[in-house]
Structure formats: structure tokens, C-alpha cells
N, C-alpha and C. Protein backbone atom coordinates (compact mmCIF):
# COMPACT_ATOMS: atom_id res chain seq x y z
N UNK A 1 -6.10 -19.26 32.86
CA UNK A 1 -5.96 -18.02 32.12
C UNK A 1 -6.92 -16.98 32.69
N UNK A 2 -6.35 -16.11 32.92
CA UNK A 2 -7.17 -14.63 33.17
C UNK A 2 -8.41 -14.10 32.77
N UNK A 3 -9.22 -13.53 32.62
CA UNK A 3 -10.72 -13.30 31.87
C UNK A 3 -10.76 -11.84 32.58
N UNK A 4 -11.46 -10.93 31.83
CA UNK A 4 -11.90 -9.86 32.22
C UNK A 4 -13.05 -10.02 33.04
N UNK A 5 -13.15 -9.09 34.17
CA UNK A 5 -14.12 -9.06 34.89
C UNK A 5 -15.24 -8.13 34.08
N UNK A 6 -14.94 -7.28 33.52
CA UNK A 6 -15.95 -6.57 33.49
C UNK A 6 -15.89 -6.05 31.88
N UNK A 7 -16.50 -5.85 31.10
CA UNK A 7 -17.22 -5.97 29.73
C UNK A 7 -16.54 -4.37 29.44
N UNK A 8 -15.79 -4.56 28.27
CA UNK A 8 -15.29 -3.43 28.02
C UNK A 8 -15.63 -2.38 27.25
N UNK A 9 -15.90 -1.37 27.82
CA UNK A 9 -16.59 -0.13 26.62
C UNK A 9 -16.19 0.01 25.08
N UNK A 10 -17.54 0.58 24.48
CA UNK A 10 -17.12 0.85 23.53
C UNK A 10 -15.88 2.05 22.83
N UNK A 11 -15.98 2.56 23.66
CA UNK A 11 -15.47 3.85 23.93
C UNK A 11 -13.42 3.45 24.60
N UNK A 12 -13.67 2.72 25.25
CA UNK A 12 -12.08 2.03 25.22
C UNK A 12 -11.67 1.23 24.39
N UNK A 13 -12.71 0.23 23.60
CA UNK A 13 -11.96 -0.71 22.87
C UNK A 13 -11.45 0.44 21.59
N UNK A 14 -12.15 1.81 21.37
CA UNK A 14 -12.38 2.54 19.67
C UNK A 14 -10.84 3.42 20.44
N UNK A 15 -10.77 3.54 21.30
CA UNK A 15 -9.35 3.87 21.70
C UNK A 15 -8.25 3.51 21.76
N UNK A 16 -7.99 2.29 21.94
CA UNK A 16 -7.03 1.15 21.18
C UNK A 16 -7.10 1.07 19.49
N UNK A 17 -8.33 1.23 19.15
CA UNK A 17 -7.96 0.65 17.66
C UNK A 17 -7.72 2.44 16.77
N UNK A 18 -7.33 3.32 17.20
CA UNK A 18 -7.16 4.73 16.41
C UNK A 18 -6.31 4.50 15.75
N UNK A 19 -5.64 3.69 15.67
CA UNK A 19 -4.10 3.31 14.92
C UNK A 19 -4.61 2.80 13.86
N UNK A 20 -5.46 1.69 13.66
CA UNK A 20 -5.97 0.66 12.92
C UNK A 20 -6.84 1.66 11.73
N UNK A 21 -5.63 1.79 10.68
CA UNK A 21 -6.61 2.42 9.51
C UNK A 21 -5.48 2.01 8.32
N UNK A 22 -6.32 2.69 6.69
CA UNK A 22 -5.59 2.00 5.64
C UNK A 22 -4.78 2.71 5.34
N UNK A 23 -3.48 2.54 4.38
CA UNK A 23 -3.06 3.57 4.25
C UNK A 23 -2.73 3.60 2.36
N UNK A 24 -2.86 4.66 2.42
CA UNK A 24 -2.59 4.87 0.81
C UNK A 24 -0.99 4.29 0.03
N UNK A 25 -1.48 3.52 -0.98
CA UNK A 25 -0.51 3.00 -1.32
C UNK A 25 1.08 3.94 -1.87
N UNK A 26 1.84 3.64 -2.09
CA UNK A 26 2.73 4.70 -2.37
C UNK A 26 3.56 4.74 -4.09
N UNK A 27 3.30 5.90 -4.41
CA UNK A 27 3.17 6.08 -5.90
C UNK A 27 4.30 6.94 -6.47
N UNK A 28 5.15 6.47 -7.43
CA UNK A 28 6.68 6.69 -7.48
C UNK A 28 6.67 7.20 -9.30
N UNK A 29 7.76 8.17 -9.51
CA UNK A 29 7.89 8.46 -11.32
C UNK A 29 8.58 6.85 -11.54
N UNK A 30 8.07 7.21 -12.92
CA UNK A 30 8.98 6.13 -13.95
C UNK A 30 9.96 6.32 -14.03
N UNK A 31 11.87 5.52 -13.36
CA UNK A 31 12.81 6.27 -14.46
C UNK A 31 12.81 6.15 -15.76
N UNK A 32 12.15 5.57 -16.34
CA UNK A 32 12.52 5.49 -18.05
C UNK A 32 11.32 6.45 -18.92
N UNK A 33 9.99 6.68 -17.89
CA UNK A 33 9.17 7.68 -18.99
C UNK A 33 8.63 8.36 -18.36
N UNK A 34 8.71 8.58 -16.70
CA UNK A 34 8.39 9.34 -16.20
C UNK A 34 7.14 9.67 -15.77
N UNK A 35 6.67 8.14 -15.93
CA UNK A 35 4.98 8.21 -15.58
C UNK A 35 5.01 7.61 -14.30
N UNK A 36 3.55 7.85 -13.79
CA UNK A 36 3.71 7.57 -12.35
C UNK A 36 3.25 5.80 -12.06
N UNK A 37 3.85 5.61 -11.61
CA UNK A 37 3.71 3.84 -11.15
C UNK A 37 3.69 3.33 -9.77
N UNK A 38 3.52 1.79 -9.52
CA UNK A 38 3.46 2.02 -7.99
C UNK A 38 5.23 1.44 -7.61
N UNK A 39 5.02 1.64 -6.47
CA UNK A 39 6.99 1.37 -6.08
C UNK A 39 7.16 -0.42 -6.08
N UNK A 40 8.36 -0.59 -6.34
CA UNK A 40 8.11 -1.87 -6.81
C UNK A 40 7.47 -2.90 -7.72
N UNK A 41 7.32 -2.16 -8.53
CA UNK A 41 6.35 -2.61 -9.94
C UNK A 41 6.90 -1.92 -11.18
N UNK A 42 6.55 -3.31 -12.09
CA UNK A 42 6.99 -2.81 -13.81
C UNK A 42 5.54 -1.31 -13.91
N UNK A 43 6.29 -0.65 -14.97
CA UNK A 43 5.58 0.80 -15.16
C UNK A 43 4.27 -0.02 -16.45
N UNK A 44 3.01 0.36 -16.03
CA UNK A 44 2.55 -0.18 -16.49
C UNK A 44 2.30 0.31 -18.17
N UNK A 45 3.02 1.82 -18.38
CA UNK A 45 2.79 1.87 -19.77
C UNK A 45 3.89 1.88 -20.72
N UNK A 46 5.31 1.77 -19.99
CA UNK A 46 6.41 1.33 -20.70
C UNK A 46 6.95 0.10 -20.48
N UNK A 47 6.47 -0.53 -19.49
CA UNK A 47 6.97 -2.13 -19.57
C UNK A 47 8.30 -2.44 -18.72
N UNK A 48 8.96 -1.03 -18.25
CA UNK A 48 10.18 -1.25 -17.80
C UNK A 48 10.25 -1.60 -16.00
N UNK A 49 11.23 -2.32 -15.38
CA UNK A 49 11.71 -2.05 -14.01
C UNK A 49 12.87 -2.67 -14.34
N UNK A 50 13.32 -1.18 -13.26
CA UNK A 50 14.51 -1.26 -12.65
C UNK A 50 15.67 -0.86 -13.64
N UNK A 51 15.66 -0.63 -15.02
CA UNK A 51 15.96 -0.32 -16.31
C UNK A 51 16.33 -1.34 -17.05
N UNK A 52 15.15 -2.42 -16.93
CA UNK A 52 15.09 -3.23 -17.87
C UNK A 52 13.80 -3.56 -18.70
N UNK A 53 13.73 -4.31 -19.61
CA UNK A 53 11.87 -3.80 -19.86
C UNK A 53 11.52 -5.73 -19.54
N UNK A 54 10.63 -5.79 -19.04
CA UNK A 54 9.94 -6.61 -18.30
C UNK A 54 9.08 -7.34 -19.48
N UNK A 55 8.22 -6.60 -19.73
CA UNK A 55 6.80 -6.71 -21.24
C UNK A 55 6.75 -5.74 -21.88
N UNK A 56 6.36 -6.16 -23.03
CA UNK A 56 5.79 -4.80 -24.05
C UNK A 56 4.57 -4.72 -24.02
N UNK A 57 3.80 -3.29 -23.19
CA UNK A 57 2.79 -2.93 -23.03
C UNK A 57 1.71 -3.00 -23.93
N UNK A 58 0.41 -3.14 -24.34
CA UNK A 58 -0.52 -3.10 -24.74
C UNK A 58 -0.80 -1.91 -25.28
N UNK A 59 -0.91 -1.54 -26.77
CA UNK A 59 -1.23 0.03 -27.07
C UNK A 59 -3.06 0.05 -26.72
């Protein structure tokens, strides 16, 4: 197997990794109350996905 000859900068490896960051999760209305929730998830203050209700929320 191959090996680098020579010890790679810091400055090239931080150039490869510019891609490498987090990204904010993505945040969708409720259809049933119109609050904001995350995508793919029961709404956490009406209980519903997908227009069904999942749980009855906690007052």
C-alpha cells in the first residue's frame, strides 16, 4: 500500500474538509395547528402526524 511521502499541511488538509460542517435541522408548519415542528415528526403540541393523532400532548 502506498504512504505519503511527505506530511501534509495544515492548510491542505482545512481545504478538503470546507465541506465538513453541521447543518441546521429542517423545521416544517403543523397541518393540523399550524405550529412549527420538525419534518418527520408527531407535532409536539397537538400530538398529530400525518393527520392522525399519535399522543395526547401534555398540557
Amino acid at each position: 500500500m502506498p504512504n505519503p511521502k511527505r506530511r501534509m499541511s495544515k492548510t491542505r488538509r482545512d481545504k478538503r474538509r470546507t465541506h465538513y460542517k453541521a447543518q441546521a435541522s429542517s423545521v416544517t408548519a403543523c397541518a393540523n395547528c399550524n405550529e412549527t415542528k420538525l419534518t418527520h415528526h408527531a407535532c409536539p403540541s397537538c400530538g398529530y402526524y400525518s393527520g392522525r393523532s399519535m399522543f395526547i400532548p401534555k398540557s
